[in-house]
Every structure is written in C-alpha cells, then in structure tokens.
C-alpha atoms as a PDB file:
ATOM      1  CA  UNK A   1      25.049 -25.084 -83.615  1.00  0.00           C
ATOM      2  CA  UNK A   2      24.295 -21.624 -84.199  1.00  0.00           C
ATOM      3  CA  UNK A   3      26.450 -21.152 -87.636  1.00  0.00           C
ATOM      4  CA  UNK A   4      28.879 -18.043 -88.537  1.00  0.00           C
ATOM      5  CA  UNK A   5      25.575 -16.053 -89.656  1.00  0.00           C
ATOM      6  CA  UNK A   6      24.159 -16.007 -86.242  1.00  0.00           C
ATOM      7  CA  UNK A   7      26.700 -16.305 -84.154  1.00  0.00           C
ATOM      8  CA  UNK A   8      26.441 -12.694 -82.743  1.00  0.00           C
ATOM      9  CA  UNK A   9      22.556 -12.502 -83.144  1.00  0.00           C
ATOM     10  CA  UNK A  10      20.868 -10.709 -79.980  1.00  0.00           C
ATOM     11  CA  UNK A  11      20.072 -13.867 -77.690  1.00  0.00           C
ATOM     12  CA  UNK A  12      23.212 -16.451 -78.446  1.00  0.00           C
ATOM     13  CA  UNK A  13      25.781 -14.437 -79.022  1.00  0.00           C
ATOM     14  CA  UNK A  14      25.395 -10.439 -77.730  1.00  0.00           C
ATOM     15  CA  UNK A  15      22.439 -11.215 -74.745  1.00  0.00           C
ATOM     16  CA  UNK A  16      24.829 -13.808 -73.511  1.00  0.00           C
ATOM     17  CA  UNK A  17      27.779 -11.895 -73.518  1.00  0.00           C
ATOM     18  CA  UNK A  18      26.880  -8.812 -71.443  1.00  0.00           C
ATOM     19  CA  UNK A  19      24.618 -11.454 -69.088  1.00  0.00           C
ATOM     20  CA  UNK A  20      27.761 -13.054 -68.358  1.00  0.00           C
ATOM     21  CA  UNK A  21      29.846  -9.702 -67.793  1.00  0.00           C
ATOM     22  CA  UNK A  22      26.720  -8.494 -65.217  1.00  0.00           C
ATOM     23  CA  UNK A  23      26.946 -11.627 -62.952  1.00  0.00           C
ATOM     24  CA  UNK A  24      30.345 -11.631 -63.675  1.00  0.00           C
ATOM     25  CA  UNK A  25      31.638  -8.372 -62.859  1.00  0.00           C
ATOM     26  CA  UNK A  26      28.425  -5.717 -62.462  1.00  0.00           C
ATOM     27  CA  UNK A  27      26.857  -3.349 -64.142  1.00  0.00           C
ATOM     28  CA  UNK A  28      29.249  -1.545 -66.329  1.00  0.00           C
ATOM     29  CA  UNK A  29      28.679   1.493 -63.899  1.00  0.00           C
ATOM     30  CA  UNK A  30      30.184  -0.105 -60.711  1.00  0.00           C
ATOM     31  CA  UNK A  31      33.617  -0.984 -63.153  1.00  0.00           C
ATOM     32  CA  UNK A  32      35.706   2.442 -61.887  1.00  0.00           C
ATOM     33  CA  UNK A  33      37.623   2.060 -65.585  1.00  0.00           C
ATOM     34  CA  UNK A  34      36.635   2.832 -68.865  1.00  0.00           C
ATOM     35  CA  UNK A  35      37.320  -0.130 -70.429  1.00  0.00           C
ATOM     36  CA  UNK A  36      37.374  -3.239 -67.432  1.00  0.00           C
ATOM     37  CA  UNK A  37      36.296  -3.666 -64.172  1.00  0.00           C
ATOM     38  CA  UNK A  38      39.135  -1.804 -61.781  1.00  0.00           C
ATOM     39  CA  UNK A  39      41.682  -4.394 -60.440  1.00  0.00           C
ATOM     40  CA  UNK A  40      40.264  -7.364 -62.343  1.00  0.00           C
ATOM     41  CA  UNK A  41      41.887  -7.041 -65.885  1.00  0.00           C
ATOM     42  CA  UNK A  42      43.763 -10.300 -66.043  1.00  0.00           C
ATOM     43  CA  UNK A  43      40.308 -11.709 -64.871  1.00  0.00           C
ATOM     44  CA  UNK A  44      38.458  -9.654 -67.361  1.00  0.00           C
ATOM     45  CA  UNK A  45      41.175 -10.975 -70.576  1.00  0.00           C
ATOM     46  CA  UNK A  46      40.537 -14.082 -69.389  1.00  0.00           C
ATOM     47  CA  UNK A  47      36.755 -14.177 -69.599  1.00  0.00           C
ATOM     48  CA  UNK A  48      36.642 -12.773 -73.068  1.00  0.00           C
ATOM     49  CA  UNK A  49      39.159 -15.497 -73.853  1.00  0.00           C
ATOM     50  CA  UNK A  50      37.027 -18.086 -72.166  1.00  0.00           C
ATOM     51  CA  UNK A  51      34.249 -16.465 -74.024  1.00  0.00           C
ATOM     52  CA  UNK A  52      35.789 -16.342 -77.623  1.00  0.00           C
ATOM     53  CA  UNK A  53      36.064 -20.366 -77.265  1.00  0.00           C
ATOM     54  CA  UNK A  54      32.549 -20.986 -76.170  1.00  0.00           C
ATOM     55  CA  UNK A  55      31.301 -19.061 -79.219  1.00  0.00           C
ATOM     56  CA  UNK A  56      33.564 -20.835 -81.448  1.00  0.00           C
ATOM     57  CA  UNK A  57      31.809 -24.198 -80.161  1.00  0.00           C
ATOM     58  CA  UNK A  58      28.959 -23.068 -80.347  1.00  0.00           C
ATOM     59  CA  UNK A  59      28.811 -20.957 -83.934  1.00  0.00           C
ATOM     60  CA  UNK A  60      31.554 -23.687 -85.708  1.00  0.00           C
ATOM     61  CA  UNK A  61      33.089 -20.713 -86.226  1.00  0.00           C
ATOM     62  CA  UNK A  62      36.535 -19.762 -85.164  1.00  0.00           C
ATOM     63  CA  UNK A  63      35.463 -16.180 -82.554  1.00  0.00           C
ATOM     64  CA  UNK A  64      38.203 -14.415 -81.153  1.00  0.00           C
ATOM     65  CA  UNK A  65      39.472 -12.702 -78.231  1.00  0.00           C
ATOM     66  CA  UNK A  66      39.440  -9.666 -80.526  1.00  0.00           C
ATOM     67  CA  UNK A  67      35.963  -9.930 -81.515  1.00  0.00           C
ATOM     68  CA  UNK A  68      34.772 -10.719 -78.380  1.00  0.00           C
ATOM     69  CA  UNK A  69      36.227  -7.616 -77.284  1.00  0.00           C
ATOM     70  CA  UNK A  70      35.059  -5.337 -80.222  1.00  0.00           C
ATOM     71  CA  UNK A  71      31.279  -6.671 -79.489  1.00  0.00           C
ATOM     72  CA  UNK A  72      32.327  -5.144 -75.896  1.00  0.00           C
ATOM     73  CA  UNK A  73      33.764  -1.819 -77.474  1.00  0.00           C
ATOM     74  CA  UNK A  74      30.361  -0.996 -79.569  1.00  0.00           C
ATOM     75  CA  UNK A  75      28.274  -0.781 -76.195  1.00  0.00           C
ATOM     76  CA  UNK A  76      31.109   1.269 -74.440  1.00  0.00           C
ATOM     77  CA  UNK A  77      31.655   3.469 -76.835  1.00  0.00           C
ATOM     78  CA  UNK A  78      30.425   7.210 -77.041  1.00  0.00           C
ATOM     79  CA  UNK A  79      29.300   7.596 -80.346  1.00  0.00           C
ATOM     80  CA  UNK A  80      27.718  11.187 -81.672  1.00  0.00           C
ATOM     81  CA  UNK A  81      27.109   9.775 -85.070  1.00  0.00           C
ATOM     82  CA  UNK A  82      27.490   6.924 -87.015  1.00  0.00           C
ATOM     83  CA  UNK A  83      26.937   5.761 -90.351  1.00  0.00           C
ATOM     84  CA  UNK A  84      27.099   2.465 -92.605  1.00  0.00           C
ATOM     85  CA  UNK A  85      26.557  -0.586 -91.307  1.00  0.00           C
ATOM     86  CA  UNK A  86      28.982   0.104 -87.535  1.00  0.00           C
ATOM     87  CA  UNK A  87      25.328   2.043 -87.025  1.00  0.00           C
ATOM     88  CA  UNK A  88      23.853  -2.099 -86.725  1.00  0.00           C
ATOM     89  CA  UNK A  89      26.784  -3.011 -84.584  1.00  0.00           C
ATOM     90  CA  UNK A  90      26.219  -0.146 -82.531  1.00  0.00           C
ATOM     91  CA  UNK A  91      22.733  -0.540 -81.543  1.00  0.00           C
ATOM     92  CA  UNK A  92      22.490  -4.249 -81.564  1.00  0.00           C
ATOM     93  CA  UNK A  93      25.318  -4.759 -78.618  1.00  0.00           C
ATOM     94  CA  UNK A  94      23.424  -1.353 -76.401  1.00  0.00           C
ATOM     95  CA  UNK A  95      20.253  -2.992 -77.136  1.00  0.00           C
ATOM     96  CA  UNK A  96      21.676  -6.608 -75.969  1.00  0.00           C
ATOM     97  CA  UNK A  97      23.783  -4.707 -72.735  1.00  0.00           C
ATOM     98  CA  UNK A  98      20.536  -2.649 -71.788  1.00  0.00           C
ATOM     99  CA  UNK A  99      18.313  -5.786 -71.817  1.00  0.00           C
ATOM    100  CA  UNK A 100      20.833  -7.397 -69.900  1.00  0.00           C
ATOM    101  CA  UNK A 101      21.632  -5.158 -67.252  1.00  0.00           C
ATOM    102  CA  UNK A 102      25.300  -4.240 -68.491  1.00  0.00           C
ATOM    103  CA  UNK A 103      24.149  -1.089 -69.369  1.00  0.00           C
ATOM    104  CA  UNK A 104      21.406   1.582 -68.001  1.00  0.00           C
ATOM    105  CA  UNK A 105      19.528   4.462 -69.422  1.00  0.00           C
ATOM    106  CA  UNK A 106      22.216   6.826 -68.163  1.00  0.00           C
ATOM    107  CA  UNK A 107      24.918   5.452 -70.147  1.00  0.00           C
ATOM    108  CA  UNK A 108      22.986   6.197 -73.430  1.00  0.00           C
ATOM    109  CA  UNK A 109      24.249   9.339 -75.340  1.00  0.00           C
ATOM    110  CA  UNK A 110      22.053  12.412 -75.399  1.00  0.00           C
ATOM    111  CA  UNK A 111      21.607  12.158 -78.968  1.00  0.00           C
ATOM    112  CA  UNK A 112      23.081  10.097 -81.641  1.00  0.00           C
ATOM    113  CA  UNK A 113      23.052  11.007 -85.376  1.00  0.00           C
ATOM    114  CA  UNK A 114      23.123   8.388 -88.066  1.00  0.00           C
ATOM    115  CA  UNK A 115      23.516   9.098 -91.517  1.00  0.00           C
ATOM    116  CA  UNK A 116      22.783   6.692 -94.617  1.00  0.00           C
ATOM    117  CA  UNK A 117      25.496   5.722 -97.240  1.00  0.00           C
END
C-alpha cells in the first residue's frame, strides 16, 4: 500500500495518471478542448472516477474524483508565476505528464516566475 504520504508521489500516483490518460485518450495535444478530450467527456468523468478508486485502494486513503481532477488541472494549467507550495504541485504533475507523454515541450510556458514565501 502506498499510504496517504505517497499517494501522489511521481511514479504511483502522478506517472500513472497521465500514462493512463496517453493510452487512454492521446497526447493532451490531439484533445481539441481545453479541459477533455472532444466528444469523450462522459468517458473522460468516468476514468477519473475509475481512477480516484484505484488510488484509494491503493494509498488506504479515500482519493477523489476532485483530486484526481485537480492533479489533471496543475499540468493544464498556464501558469506565469507561482508561489508557495502550488509551485511543487505545479511542477511535479508537468514533470510526471512530460515523462509520460501527456504533455510535450510545446505545451510548457515561455517562462514561469516563482517567488518564495
């Protein structure tokens, strides 16, 4: 069992996740929509469901839909700067979707300022 502390470490939790969207649905660049794969957002909702429950069995931990989903959100997102600890979130889930083919270069921000607090 991987335990609440690393549930969403880079190769259980976050490497899995966007290895599973790739062979699931593509690279995020062949999705058409911002924030699912076009045409396939029941399917999508249902595989971060599905996903949610296999991290709870295999962290102990209750994961859900919702978090499953934010994880998603950090590599998506088009941040310009950042600060506290979102700037770990952040680079840990485009770190895990880059290694995993989710992502690619050209999705990465020119530049992205981070700030200490």
């Amino acid at each position: 069992m991987l335990g609440r502390k690393n549930k969403w470490n880079q190769i259980f939790g976050r490497k899995l996740l966007y290895s599973q969207l790739t062979v699931r649905f593509g690279p995020y660049n062949t999705w058409g929509d911002r924030n699912y794969p076009n045409g396939k957002k029941e399917e999508y909702e249902q595989f971060i469901a599905d996903y949610a429950t296999v991290m709870t069995i295999l962290s102990g931990d209750r994961t859900s839909s919702g978090a499953v989903a934010q994880q998603i959100a950090w590599a998506l997102t088009d941040q310009k700067d950042i600060g506290g600890s979102h700037t770990s979130q952040y680079i840990l889930n485009v770190a895990a979707a880059y290694h995993s083919g989710f992502l690619t270069d050209k999705n990465f921000p020119e530049l992205v300022l981070s700030e200490r607090k």
